[in-house]
Protein backbone atom coordinates (compact mmCIF):
# COMPACT_ATOMS: atom_id res chain seq x y z
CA UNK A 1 -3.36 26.06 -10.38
CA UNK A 2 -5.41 23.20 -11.02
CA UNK A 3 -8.85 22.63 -8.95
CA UNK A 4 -8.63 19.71 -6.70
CA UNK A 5 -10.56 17.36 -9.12
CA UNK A 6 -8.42 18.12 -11.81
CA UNK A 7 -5.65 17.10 -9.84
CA UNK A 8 -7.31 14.14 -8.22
CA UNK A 9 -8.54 13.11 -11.89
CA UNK A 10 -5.23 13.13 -13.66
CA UNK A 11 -3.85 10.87 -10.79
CA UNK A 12 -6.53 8.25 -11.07
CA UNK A 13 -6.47 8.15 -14.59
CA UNK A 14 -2.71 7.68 -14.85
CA UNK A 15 -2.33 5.04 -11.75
CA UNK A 16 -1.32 1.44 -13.07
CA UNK A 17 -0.14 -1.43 -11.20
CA UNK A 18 3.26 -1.04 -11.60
CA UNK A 19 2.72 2.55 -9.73
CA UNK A 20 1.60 0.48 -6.53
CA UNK A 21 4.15 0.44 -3.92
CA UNK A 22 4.19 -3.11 -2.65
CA UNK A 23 2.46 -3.06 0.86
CA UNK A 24 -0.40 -1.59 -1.12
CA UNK A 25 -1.02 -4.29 -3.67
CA UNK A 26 -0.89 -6.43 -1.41
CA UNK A 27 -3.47 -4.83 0.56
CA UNK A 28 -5.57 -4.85 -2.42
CA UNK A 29 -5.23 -8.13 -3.13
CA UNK A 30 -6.42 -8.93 0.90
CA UNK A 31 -9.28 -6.45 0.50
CA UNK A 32 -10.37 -8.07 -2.46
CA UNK A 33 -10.03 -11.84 -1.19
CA UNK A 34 -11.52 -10.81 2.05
CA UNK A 35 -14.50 -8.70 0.48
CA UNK A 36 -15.08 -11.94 -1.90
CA UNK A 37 -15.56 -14.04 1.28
CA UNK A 38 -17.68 -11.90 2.42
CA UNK A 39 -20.06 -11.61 -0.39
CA UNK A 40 -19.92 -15.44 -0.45
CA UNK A 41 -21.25 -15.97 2.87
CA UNK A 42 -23.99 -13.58 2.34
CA UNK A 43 -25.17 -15.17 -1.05
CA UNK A 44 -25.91 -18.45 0.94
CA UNK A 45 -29.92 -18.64 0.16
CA UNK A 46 -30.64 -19.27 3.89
CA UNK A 47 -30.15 -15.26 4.49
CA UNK A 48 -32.97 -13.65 2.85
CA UNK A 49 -31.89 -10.39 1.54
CA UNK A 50 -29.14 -11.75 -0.20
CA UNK A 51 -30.91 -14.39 -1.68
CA UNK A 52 -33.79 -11.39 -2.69
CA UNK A 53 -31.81 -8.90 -4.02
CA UNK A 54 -29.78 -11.51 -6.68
CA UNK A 55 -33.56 -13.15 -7.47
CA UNK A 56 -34.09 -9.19 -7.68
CA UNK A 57 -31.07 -9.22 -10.32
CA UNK A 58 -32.03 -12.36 -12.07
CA UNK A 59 -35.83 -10.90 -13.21
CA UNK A 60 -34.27 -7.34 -14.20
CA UNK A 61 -32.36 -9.69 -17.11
CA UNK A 62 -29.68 -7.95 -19.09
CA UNK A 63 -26.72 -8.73 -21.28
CA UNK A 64 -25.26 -11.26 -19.53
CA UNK A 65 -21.80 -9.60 -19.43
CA UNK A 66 -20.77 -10.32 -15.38
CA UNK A 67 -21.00 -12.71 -12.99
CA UNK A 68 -23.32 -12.62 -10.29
CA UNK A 69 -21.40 -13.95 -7.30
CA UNK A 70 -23.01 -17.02 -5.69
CA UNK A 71 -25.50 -17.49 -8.77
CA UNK A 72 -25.64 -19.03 -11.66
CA UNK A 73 -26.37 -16.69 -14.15
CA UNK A 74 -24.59 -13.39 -15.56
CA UNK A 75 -26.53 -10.23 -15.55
CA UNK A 76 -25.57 -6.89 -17.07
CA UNK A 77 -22.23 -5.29 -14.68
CA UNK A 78 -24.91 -2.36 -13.35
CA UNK A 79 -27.29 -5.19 -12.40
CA UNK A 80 -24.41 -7.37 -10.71
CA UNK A 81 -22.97 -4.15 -9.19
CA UNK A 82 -26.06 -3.77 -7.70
CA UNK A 83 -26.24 -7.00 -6.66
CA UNK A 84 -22.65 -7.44 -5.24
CA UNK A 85 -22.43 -4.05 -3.71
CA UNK A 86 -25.39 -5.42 -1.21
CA UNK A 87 -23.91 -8.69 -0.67
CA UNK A 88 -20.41 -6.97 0.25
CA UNK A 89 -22.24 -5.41 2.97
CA UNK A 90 -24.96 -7.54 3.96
CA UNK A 91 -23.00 -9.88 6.94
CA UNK A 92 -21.60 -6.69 8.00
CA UNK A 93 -18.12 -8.53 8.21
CA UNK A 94 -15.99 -6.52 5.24
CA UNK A 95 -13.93 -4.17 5.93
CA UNK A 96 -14.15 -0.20 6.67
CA UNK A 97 -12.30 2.86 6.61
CA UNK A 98 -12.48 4.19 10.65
CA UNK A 99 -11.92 7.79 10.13
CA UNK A 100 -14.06 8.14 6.54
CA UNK A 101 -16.45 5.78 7.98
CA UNK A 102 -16.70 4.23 4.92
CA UNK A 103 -17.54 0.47 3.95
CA UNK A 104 -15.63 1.24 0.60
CA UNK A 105 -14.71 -1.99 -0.52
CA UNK A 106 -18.27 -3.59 -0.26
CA UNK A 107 -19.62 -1.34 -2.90
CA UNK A 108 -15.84 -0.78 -4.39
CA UNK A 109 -14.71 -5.19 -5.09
CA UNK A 110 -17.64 -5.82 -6.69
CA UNK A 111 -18.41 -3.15 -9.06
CA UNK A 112 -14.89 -3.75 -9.93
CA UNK A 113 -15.05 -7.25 -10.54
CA UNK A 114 -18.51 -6.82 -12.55
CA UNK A 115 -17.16 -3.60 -14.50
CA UNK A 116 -14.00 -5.53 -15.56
CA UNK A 117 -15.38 -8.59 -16.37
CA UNK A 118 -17.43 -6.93 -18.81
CA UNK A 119 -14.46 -5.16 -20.42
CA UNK A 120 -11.95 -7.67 -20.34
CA UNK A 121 -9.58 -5.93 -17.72
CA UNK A 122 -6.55 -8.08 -16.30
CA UNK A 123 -6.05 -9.06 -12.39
CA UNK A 124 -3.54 -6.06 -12.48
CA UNK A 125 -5.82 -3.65 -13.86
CA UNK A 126 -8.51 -5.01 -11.60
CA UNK A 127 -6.49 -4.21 -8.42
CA UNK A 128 -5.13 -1.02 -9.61
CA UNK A 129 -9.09 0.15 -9.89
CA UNK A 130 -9.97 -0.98 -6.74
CA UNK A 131 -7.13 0.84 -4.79
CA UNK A 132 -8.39 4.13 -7.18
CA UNK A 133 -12.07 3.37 -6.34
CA UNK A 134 -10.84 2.88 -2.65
CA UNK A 135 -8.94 6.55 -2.12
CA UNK A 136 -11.49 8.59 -3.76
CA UNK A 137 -14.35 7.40 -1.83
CA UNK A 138 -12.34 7.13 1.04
CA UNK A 139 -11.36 10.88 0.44
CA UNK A 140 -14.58 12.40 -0.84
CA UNK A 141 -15.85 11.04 2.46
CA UNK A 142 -12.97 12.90 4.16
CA UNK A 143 -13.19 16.02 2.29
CA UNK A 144 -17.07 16.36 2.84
CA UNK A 145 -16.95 15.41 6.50
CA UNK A 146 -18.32 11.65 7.71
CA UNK A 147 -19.88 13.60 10.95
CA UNK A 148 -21.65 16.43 9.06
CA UNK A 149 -23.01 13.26 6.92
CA UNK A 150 -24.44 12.06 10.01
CA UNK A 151 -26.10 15.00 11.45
CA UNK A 152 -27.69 15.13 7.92
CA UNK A 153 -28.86 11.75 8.05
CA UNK A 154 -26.78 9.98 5.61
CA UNK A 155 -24.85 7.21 4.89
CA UNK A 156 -21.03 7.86 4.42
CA UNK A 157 -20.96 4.33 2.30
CA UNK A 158 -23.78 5.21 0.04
CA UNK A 159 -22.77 8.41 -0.72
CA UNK A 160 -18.92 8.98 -0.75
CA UNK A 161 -19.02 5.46 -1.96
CA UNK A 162 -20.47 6.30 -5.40
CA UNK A 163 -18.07 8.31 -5.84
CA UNK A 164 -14.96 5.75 -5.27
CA UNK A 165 -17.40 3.41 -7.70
CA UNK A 166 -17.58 5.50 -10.70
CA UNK A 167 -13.80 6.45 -10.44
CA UNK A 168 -12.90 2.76 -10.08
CA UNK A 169 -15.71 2.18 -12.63
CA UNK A 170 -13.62 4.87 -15.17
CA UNK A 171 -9.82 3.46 -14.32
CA UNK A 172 -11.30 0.51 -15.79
CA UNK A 173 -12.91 2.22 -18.55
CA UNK A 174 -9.80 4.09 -19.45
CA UNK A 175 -11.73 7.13 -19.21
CA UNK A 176 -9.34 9.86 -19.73
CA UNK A 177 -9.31 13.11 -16.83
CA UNK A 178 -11.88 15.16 -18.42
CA UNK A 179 -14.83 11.90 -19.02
CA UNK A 180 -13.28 11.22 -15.15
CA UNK A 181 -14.83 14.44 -14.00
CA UNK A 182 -17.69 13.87 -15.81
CA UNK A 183 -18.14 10.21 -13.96
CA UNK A 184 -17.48 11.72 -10.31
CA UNK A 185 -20.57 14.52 -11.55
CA UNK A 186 -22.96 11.77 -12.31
CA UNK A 187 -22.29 9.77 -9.55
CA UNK A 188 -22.24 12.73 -7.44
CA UNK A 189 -25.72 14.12 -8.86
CA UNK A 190 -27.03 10.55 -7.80
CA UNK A 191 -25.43 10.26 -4.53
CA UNK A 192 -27.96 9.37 -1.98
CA UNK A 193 -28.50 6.58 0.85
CA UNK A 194 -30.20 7.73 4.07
CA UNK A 195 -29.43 6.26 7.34
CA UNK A 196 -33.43 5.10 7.86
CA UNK A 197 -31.90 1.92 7.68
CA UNK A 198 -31.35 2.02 11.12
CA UNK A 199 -35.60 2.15 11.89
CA UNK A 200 -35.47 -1.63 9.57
CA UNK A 201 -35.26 -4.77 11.80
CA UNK A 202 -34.65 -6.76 8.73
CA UNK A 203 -31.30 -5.66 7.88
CA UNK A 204 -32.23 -5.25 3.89
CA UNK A 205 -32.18 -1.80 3.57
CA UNK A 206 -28.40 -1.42 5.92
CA UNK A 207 -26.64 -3.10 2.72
CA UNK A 208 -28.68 -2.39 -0.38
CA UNK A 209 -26.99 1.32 0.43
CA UNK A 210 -23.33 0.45 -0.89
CA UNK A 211 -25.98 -1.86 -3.13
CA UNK A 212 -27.42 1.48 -4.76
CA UNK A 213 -23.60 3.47 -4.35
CA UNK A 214 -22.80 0.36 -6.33
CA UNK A 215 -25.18 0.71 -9.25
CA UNK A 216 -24.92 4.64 -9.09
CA UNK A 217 -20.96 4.70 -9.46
CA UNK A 218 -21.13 2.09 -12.25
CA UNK A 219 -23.88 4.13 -14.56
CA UNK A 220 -22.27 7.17 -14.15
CA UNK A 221 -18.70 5.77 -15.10
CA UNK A 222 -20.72 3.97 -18.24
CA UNK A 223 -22.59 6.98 -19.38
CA UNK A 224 -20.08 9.66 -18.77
CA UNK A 225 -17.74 6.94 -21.22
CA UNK A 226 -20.65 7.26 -24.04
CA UNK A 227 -20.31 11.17 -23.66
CA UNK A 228 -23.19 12.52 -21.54
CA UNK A 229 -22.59 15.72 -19.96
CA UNK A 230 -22.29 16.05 -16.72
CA UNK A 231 -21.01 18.83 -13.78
CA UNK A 232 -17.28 19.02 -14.07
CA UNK A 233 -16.26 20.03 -10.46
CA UNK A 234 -18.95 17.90 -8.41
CA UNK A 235 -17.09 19.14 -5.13
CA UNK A 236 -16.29 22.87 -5.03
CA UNK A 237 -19.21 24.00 -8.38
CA UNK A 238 -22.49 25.59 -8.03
CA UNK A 239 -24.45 23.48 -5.43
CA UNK A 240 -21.87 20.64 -5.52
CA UNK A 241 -21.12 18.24 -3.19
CA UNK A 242 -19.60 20.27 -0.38
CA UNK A 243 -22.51 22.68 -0.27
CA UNK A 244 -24.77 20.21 -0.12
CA UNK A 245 -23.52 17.97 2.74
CA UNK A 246 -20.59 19.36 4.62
CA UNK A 247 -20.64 21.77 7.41
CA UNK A 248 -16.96 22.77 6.85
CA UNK A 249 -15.28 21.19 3.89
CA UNK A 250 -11.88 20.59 3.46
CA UNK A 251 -11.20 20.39 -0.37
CA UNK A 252 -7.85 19.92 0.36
CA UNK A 253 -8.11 16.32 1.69
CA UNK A 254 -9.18 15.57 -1.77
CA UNK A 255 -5.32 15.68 -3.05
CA UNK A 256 -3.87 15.72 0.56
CA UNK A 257 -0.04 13.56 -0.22
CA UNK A 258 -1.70 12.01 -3.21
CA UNK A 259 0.28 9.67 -3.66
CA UNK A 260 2.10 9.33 -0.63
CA UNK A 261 -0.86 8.55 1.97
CA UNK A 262 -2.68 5.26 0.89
CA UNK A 263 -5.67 5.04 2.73
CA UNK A 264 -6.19 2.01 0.92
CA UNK A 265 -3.78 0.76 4.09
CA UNK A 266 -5.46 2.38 6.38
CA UNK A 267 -9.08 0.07 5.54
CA UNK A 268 -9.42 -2.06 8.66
CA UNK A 269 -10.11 -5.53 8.53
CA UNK A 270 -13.14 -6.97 10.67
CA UNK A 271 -12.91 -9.90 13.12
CA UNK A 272 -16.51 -10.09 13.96
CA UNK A 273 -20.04 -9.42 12.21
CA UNK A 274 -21.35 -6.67 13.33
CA UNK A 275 -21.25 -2.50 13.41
CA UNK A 276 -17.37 -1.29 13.96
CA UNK A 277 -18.32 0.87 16.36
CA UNK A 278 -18.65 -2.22 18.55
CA UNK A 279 -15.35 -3.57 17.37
CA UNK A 280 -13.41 -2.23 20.18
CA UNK A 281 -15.61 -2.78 23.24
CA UNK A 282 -16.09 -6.57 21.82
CA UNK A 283 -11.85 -6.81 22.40
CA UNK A 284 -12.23 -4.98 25.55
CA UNK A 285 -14.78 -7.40 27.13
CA UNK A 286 -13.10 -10.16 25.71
CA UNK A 287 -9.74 -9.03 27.27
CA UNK A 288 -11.76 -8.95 30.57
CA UNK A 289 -13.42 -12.22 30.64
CA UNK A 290 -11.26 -14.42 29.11
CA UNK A 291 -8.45 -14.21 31.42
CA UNK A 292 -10.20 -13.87 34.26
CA UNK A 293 -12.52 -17.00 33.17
CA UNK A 294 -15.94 -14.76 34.11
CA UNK A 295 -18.67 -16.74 32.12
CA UNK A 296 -21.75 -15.20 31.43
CA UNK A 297 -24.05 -16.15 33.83
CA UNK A 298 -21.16 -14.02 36.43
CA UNK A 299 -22.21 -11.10 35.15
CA UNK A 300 -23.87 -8.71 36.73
CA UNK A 301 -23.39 -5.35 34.37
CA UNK A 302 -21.56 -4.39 31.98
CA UNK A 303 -21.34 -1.10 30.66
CA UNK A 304 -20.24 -0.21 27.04
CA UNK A 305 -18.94 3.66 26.99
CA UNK A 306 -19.16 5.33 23.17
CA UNK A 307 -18.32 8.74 21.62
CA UNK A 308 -21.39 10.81 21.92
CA UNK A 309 -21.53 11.84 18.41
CA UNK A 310 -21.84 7.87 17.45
CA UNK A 311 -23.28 6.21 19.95
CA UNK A 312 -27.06 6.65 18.92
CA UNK A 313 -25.90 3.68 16.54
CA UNK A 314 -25.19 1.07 18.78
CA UNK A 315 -27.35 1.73 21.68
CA UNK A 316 -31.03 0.21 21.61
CA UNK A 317 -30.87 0.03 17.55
CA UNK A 318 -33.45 -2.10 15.89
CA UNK A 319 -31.07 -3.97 13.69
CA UNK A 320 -29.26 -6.73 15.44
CA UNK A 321 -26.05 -5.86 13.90
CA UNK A 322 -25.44 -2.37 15.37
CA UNK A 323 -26.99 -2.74 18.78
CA UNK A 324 -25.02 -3.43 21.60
CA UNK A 325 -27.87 -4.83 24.17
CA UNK A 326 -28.23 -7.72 21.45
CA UNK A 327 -24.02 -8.26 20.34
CA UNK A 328 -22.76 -8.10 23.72
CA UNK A 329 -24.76 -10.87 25.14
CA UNK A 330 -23.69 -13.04 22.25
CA UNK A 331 -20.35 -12.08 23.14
CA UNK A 332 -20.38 -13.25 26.54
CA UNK A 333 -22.42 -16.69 25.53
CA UNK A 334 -19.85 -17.54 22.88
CA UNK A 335 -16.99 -15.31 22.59
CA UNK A 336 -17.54 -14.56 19.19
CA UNK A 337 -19.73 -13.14 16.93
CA UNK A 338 -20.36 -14.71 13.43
CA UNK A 339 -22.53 -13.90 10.51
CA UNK A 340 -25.50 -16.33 11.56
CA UNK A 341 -25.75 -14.00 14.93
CA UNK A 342 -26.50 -11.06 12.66
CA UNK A 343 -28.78 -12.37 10.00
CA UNK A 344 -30.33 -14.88 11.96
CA UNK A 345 -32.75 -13.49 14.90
CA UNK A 346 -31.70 -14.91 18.33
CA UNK A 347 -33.58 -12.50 20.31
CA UNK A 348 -36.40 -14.51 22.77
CA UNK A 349 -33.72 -17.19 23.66
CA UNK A 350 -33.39 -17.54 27.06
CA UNK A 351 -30.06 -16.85 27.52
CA UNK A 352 -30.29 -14.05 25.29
CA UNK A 353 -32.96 -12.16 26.96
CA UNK A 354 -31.30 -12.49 30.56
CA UNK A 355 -28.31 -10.49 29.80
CA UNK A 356 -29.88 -7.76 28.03
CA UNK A 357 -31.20 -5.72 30.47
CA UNK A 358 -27.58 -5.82 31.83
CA UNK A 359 -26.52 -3.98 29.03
CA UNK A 360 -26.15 -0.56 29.23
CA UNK A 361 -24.31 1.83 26.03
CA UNK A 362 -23.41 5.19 27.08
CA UNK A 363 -22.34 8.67 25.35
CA UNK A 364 -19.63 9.68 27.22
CA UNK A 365 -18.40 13.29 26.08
CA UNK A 366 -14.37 12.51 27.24
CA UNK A 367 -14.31 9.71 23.79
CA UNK A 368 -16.27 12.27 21.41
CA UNK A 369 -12.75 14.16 20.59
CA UNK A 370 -11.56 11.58 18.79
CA UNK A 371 -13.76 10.23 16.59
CA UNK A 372 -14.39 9.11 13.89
CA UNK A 373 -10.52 8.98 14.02
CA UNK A 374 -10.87 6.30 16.70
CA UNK A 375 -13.95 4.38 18.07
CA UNK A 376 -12.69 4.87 21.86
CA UNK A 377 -14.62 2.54 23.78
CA UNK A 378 -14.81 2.12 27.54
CA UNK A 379 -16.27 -1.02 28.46
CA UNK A 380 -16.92 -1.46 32.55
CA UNK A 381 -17.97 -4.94 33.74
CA UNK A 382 -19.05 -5.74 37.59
CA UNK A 383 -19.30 -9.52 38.21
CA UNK A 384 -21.81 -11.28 40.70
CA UNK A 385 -19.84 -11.80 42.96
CA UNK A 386 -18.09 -7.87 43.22
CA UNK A 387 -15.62 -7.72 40.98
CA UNK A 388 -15.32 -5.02 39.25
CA UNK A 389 -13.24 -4.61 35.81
CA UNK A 390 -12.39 -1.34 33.34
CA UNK A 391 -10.86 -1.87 30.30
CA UNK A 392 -10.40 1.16 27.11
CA UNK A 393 -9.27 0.30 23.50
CA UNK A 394 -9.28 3.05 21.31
CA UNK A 395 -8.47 1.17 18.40
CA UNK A 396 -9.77 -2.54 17.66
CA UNK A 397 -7.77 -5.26 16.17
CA UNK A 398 -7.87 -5.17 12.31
CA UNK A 399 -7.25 -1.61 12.39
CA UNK A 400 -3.63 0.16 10.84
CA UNK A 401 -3.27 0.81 14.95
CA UNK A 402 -4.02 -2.07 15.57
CA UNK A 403 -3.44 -4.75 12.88
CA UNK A 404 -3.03 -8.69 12.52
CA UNK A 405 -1.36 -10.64 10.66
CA UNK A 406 -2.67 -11.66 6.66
CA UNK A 407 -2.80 -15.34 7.88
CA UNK A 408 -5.54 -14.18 9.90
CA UNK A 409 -7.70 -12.84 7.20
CA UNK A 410 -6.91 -15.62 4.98
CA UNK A 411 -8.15 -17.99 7.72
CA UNK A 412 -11.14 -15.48 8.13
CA UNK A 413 -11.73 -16.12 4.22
CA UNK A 414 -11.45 -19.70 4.35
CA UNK A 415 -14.24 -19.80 6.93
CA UNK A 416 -16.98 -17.60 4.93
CA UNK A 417 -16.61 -18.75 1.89
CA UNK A 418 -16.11 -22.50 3.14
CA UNK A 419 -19.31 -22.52 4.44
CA UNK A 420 -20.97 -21.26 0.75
CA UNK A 421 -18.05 -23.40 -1.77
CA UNK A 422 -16.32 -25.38 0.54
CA UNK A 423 -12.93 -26.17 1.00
CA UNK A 424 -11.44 -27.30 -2.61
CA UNK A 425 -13.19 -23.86 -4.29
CA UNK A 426 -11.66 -21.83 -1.22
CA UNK A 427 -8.24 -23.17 -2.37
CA UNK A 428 -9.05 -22.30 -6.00
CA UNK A 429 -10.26 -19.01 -5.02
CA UNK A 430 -6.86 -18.11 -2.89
CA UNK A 431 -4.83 -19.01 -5.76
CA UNK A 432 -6.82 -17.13 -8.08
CA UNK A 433 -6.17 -14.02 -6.14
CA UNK A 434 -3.17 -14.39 -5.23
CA UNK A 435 -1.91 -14.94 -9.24
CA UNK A 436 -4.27 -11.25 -10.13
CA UNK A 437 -0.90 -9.66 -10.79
CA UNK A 438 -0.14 -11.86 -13.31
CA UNK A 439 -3.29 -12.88 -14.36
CA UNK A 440 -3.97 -11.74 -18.35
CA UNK A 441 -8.11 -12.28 -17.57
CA UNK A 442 -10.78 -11.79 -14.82
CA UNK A 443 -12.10 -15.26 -16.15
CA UNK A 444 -10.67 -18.07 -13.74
CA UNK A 445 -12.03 -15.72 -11.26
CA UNK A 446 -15.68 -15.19 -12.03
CA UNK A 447 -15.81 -18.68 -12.86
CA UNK A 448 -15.12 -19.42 -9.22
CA UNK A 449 -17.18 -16.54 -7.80
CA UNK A 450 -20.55 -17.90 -10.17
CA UNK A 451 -22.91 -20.42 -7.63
CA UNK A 452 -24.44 -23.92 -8.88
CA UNK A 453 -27.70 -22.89 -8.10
């Protein structure tokens, strides 16, 4: 019987377009447009990590073989894989895999996009990498065990996401099963990403993690094409993966209805930038407030109720992005929550600061069952006046539970990257996507992802 690798390498290596079941390249094509927008908005030179890390790109030098989105300049596809992979993640707006908790396409689009410009791929080989790249991170993840990631300290995106790199990195590369193997080895042997990034107000070191899964997958898939050696069963081998990370693996998720189950569908889209374990108490309070017309100076508390095993994330964190005493009283102020909240530091303004100590997050034990499956959220609000209000999604809107329509996500696009191209590129870009299929070059696309500055 062949190991689980082998099986989950001869897959990947054999998967073209034309294998895609239709729902699922068009999901691609979504995750791709709406990963794009992302990294867009984040290249905008007011944010400052973005800006640093492609000024970071632009002294390394290199062949200049890919674009580097929102620059002017091509860099080597490592470099811009690097680059892109922290951009993806950077406005925290892209989208994730609930269960695997996994930000797979942040690291995943890019490298994609850099690895296949360099080769000369077509849109259809492009999209059939991603959705690779996309199920083996999203099942390494899986198969190792997001929580026992967690209790370790690490970050599910940086480390099962240089794994669904280098295999999207390889489909691209035309490596064939055995130089697949090899790829998944390297990446795994450089698999790393801590969640410290959680003690950094800044919010640099949150996405230069699928930054680094980004330039780990890509090397790998490169050298393990020029014939390095590498180990050739990085799960289940002598101090592999599983030993290293997992507190009960299950190899079998690894090949689990290959085929069949396309957690490439199951990626949920995000509506607003920030952690998506605040996703569903942000459509909770909304569903409170807005029909009920509570503004929020009404409030009087409002308590946000989290798994246990996830809600040291979102309570009192440093970063703006994941804590919910800082995103909820945005949320009530404007009823959305958009990149410049995240990147930009509102805390001291007035309004701000008065509805913070009204925030409370709380582990409650009767949610912890079913995550990471779903982020079940209780969110209970008490008004000024006595009112008091209790509302429980377990699963927020973008999700496969819970989804919304593509004209939603398009719109969603046509906001971030209007705001870094503006409108007549957006258009270009749309079309440009949307035409992948039949496109016979990545080149109309870099040329609209490449900045004028």
């Amino acid at each position: 019987m062949p190991t689980p690798i082998e099986t989950l390498a001869d897959w990947a290596t054999a998967l073209t377009y034309d294998d895609l079941p239709a729902d699922i390249a068009d999901r691609a094509r979504l995750l791709a447009l709406d990963t794009i927008g992302a990294m867009l908005a984040a290249a905008q030179p007011k944010y400052t990590a973005g800006w640093l890390i492609t000024e970071h790109v632009r002294d390394l030098g290199g062949k200049p073989e890919s674009t580097m989105i929102g620059r002017d300049f091509k860099t080597s596809c490592v470099n811009a894989a690097l680059a892109g992979g922290t951009l993806g993640y950077y406005a925290d707006i892209e989208a994730h895999h609930v269960e695997a908790i996994l930000h797979g396409p942040a690291a995943v689009v890019p490298s994609a996009i850099a690895v296949g410009e360099r080769v000369g791929a077509t849109g259809a080989e492009l999209l059939a990498a991603i959705v690779v790249g996309l199920e083996v991170g999203a099942r390494t993840s899986l198969a190792i065990g997001p929580r026992a990631l967690y209790r370790r300290g690490f970050h599910p995106s940086c480390v099962a996401g240089a794994f669904g790199v280098a295999a999207a990195a390889a489909r691209l590369l035309e490596l064939d099963p055995t130089r697949f193997r090899i790829a998944l080895g390297l990446a795994g042997t450089q698999a790393s990403g801590l969640l410290a990034w959680e003690t950094d107000p800044t919010e640099s070191s949150r996405p230069f993690n699928p930054g680094i899964a980004a330039r780990n997958g890509v090397t790998a898939a490169l050298l393990a094409g020029q014939g390095f050696g590498g180990p050739s069963d990085i799960y289940q081998g002598k101090f592999g993966a599983f030993g290293a990370w997992s507190d009960s693996p299950s190899p079998e998720l690894l090949t689990e209805r290959l085929g069949e189950r396309w957690h490439t569908m199951e990626f949920a889209f995000k509506l607003y930038a920030c952690c998506a374990f605040l996703h569903p108490g942000l459509d909770a309070l909304f569903s409170i407030v807005e029909p009920n017309g509570i503004q929020a100076s009404d409030v009087e508390s409002c308590v946000l109720r989290f798994p246990r095993a996830g809600v040291q994330l979102i309570d009192a964190n440093p970063l703006r992005s994941h804590c919910g005493q800082y995103v909820l009283p945005i949320a009530l102020l404007k009823r959305k929550i958009v990149v410049d909240d995240i990147l930009i530091d509102r805390r001291g303004e007035p309004a701000i600061d008065a509805l913070t100590p009204r925030i409370q997050v709380l582990a409650d034990d009767e949610l912890d069952p079913m995550f990471p499956a779903a982020y079940s959220t209780v969110i209970e609000l008490t008004t000024r006046d006595g009112r008091r209000f209790r509302e429980r999604v377990d699963h927020a809107l973008g999700t496969l539970a819970n989804p919304v329509p593509p004209a939603r996500i398009e719109a969603k696009f046509a906001d971030l990257a209007g705001a870094a191209v503006g409108a007549s590129r957006v258009a270009q870009l749309r079309h440009a996507v949307d035409t992948l299929p039949a496109a016979p070059s990545l080149a109309p696309l870099t040329a609209l992802l490449a900045g004028n500055r």
